[in-house]
N, C-alpha and C. Protein backbone atom coordinates (compact mmCIF):
# COMPACT_ATOMS: atom_id res chain seq x y z
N UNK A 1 85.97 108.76 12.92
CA UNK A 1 86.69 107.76 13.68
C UNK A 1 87.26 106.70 12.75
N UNK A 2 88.78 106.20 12.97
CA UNK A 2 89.27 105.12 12.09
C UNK A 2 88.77 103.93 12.86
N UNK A 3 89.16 102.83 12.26
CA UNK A 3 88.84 101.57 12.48
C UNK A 3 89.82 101.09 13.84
N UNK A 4 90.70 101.72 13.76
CA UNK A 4 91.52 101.31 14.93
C UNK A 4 91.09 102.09 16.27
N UNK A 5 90.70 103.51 16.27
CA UNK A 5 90.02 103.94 17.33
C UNK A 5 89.00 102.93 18.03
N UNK A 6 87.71 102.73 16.77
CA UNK A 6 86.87 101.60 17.08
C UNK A 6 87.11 100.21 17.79
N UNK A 7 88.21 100.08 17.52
CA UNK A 7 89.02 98.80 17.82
C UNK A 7 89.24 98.97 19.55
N UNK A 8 89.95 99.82 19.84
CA UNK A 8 90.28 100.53 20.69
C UNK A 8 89.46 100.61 22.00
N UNK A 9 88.53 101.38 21.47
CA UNK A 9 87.13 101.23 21.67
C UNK A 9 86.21 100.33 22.69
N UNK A 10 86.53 99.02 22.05
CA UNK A 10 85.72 98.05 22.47
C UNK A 10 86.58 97.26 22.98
N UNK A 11 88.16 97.48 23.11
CA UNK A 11 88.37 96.50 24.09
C UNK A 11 88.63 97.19 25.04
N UNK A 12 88.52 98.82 24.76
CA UNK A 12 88.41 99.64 26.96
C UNK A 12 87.24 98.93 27.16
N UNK A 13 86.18 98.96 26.54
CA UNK A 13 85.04 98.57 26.99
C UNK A 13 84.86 97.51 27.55
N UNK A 14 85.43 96.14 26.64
CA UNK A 14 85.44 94.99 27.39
C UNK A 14 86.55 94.77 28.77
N UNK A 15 87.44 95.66 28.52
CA UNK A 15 88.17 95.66 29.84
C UNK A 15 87.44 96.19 31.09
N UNK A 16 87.00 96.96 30.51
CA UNK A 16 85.70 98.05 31.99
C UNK A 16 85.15 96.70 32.06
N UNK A 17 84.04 96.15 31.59
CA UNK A 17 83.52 95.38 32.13
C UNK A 17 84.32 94.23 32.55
N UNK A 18 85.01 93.64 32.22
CA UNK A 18 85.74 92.53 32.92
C UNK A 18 86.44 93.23 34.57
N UNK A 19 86.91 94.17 34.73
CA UNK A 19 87.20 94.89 35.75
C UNK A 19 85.85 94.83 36.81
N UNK A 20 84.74 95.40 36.10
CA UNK A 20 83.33 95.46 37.12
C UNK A 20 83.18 94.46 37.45
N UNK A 21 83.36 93.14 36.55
CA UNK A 21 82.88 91.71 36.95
C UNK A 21 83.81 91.34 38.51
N UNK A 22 85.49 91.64 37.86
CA UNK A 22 85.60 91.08 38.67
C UNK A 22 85.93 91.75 40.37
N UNK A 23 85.53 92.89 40.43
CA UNK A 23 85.47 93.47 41.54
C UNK A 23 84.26 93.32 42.12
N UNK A 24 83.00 92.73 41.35
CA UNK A 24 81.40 92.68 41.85
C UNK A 24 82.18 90.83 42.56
N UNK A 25 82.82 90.55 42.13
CA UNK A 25 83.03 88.80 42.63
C UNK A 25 84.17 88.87 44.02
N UNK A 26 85.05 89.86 43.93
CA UNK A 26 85.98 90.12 44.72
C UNK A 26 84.80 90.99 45.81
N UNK A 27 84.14 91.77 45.85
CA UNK A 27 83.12 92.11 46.77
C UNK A 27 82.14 90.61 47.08
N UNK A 28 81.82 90.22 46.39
CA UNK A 28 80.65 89.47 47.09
C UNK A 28 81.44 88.21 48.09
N UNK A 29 82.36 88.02 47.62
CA UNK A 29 83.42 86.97 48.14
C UNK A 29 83.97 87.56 49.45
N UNK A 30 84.07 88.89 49.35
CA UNK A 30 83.83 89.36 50.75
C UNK A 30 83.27 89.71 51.67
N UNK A 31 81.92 90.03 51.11
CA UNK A 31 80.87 90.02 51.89
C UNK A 31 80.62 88.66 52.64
N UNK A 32 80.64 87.64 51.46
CA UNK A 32 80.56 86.01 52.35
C UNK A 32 81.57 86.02 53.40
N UNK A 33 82.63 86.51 53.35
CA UNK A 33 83.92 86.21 54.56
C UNK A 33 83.52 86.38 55.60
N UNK A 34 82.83 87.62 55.66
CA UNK A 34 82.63 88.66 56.53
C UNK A 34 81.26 88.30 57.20
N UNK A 35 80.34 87.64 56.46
CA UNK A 35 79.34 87.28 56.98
C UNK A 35 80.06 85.47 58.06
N UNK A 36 80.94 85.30 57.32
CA UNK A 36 80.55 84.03 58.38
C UNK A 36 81.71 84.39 59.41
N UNK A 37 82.89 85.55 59.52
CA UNK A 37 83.14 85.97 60.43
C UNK A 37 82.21 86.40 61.54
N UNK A 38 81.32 87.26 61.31
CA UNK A 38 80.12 87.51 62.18
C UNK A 38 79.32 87.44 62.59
N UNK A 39 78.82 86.00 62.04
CA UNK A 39 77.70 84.84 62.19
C UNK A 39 77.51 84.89 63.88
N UNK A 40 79.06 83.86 64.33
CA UNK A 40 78.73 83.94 65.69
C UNK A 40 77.85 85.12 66.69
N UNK A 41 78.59 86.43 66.13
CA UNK A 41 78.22 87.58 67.07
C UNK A 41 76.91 87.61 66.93
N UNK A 42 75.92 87.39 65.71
CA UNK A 42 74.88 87.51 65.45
C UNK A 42 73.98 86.34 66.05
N UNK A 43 74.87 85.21 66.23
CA UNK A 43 73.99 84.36 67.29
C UNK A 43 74.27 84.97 68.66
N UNK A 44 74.99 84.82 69.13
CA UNK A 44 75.19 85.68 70.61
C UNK A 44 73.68 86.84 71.08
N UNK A 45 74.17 87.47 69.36
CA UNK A 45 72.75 88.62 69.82
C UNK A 45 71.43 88.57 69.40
N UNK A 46 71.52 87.11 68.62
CA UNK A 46 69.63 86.25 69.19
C UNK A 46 69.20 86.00 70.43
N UNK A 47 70.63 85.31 70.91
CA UNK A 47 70.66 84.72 72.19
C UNK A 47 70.31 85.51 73.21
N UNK A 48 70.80 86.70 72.99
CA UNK A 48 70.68 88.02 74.34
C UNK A 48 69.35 88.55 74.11
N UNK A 49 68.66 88.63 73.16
CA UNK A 49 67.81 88.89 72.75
C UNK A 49 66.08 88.27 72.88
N UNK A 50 66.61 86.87 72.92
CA UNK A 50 65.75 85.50 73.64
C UNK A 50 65.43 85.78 75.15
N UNK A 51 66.94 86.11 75.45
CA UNK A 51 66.76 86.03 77.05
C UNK A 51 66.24 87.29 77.48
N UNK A 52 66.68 87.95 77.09
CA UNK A 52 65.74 89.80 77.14
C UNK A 52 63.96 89.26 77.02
N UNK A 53 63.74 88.81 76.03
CA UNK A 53 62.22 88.35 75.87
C UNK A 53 61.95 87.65 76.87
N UNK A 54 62.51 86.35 77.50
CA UNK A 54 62.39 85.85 78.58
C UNK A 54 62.06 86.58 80.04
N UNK A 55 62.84 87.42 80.13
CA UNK A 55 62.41 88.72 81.01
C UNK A 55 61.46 89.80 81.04
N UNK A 56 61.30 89.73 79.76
CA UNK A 56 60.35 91.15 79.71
C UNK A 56 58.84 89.87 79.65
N UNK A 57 58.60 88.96 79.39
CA UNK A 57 57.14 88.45 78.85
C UNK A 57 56.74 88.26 80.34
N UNK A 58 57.01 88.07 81.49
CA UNK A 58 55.72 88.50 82.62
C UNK A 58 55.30 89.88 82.72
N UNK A 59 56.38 90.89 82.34
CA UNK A 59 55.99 92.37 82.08
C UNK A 59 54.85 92.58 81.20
N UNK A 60 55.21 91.97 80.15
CA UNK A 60 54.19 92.01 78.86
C UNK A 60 52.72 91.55 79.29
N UNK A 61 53.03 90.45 80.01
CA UNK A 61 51.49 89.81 80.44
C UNK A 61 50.72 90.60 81.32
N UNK A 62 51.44 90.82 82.57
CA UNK A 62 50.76 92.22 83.28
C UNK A 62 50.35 93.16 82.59
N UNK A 63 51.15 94.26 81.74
CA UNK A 63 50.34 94.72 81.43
C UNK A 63 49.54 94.76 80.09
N UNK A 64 49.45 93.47 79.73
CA UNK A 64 48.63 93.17 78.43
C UNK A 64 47.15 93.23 79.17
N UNK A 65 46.85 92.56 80.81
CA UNK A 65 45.81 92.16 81.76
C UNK A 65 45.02 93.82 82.22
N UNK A 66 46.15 94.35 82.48
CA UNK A 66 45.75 96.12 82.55
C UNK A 66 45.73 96.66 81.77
N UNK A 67 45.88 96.40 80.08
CA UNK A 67 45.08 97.46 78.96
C UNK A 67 44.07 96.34 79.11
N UNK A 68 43.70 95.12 79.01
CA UNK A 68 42.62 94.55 78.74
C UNK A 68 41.29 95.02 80.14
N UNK A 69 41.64 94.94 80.81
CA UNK A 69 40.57 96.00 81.84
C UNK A 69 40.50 97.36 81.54
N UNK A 70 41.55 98.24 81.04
CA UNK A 70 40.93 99.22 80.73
C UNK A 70 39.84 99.13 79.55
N UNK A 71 40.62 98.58 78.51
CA UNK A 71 39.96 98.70 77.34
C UNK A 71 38.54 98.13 77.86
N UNK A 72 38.30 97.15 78.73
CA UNK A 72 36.81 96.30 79.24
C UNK A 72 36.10 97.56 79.73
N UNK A 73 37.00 98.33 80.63
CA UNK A 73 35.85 99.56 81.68
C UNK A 73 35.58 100.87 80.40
N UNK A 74 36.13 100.70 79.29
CA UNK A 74 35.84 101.41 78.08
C UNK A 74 34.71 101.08 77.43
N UNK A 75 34.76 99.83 77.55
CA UNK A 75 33.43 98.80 76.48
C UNK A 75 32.42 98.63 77.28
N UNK A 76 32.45 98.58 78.91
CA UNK A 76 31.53 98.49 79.44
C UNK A 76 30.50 100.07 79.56
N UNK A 77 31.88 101.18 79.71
CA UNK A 77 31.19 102.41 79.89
C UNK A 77 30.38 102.74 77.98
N UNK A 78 30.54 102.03 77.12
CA UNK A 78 29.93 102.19 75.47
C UNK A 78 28.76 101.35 75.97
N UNK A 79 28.36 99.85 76.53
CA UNK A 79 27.21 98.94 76.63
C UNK A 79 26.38 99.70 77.05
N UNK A 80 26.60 100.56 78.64
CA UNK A 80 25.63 100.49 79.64
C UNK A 80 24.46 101.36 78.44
N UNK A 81 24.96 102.43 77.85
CA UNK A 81 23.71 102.96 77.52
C UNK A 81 23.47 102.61 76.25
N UNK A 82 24.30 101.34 75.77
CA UNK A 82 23.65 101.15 74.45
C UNK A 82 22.55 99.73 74.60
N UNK A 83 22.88 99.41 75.58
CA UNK A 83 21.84 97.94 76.36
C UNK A 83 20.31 98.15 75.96
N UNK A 84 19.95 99.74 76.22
CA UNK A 84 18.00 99.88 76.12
C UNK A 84 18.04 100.00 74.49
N UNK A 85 18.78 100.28 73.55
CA UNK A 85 18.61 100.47 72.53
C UNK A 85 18.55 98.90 71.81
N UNK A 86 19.71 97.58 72.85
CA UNK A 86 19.56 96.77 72.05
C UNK A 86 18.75 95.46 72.64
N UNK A 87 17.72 96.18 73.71
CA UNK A 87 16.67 95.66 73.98
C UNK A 87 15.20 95.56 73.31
N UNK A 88 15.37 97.01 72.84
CA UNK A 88 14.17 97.17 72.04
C UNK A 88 14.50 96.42 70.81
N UNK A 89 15.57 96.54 70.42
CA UNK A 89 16.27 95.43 68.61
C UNK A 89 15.66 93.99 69.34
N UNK A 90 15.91 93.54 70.32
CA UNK A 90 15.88 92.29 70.55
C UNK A 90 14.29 92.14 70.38
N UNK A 91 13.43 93.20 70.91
CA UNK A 91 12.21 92.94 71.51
C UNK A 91 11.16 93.17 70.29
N UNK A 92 11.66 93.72 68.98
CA UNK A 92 10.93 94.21 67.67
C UNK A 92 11.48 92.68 66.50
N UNK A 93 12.66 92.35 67.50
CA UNK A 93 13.08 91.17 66.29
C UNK A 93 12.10 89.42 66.52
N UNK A 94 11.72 89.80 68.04
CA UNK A 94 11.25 88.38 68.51
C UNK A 94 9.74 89.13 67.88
N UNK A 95 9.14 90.03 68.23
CA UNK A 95 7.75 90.34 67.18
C UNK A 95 7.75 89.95 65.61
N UNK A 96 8.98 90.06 65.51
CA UNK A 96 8.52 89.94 63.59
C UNK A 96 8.65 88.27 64.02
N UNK A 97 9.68 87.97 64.58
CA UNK A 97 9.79 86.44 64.68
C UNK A 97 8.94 85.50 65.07
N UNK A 98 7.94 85.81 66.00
CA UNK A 98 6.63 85.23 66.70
C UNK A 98 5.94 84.67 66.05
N UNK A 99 5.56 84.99 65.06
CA UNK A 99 4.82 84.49 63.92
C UNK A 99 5.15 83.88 62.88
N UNK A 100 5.26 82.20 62.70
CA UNK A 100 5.75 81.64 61.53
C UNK A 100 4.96 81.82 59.96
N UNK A 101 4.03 81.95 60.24
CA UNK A 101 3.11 81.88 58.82
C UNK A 101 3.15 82.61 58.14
N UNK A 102 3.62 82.24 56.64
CA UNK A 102 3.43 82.82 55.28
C UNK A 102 2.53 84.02 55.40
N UNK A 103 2.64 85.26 54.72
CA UNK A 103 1.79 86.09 54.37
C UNK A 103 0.94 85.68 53.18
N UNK A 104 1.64 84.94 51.97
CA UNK A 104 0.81 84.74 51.16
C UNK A 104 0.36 83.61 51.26
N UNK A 105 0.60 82.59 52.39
CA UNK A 105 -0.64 81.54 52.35
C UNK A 105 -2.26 81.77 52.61
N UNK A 106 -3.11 80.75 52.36
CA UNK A 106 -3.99 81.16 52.33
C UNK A 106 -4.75 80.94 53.61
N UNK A 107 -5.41 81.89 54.54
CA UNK A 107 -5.90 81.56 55.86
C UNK A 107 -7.13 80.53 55.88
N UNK A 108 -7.08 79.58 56.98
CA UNK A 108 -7.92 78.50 56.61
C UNK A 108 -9.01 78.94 57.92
């Protein structure tokens, strides 16, 4: 390669990049346009979106009230037969508990 190829060279190169630059600035400059063209629509469709929630949240609450009873007649049908198991826990824990005194004190 001569010196002038080299030459050559590096200013396609710096032209490519000055080109990328300025099409990455000519894009983003349009993306901003475009975003505050469509800002509004995008409030509009918070707005519809609010009010949709507004409507649906007594739905939601109902049946948040009917999984919470199911899920209860679930937990109640797990207690009933785990109740004698955590009677006897209760009834082996107040035995060890009954008794405050040291093992290694000395009995008087």
């Amino acid at each position: 390669m001569e010196a002038r190829d080299v030459v050559e060279l590096v200013i396609l190169v710096a032209l490519a990049f000055a080109a990328v630059v300025v099409f990455g600035v000519l894009a983003s400059v349009f993306g901003l346009v475009m975003w505050l063209v469509f800002l509004p629509f995008r409030i509009l469709g918070w707005l519809f979106n609010g009010i949709a929630l507004l409507f649906a949240l007594p739905f939601l609450a109902v049946f948040g009230v009917i999984a919470a009873l199911a899920v209860g007649a679930g937990l109640i049908m797990f207690l009933i037969p785990f109740f004698p198991i955590a009677l006897v826990a209760l009834g082996a824990w107040w035995l060890v508990r009954r008794n405050r005194r040291s093992v290694a004190a000395p009995a008087h």
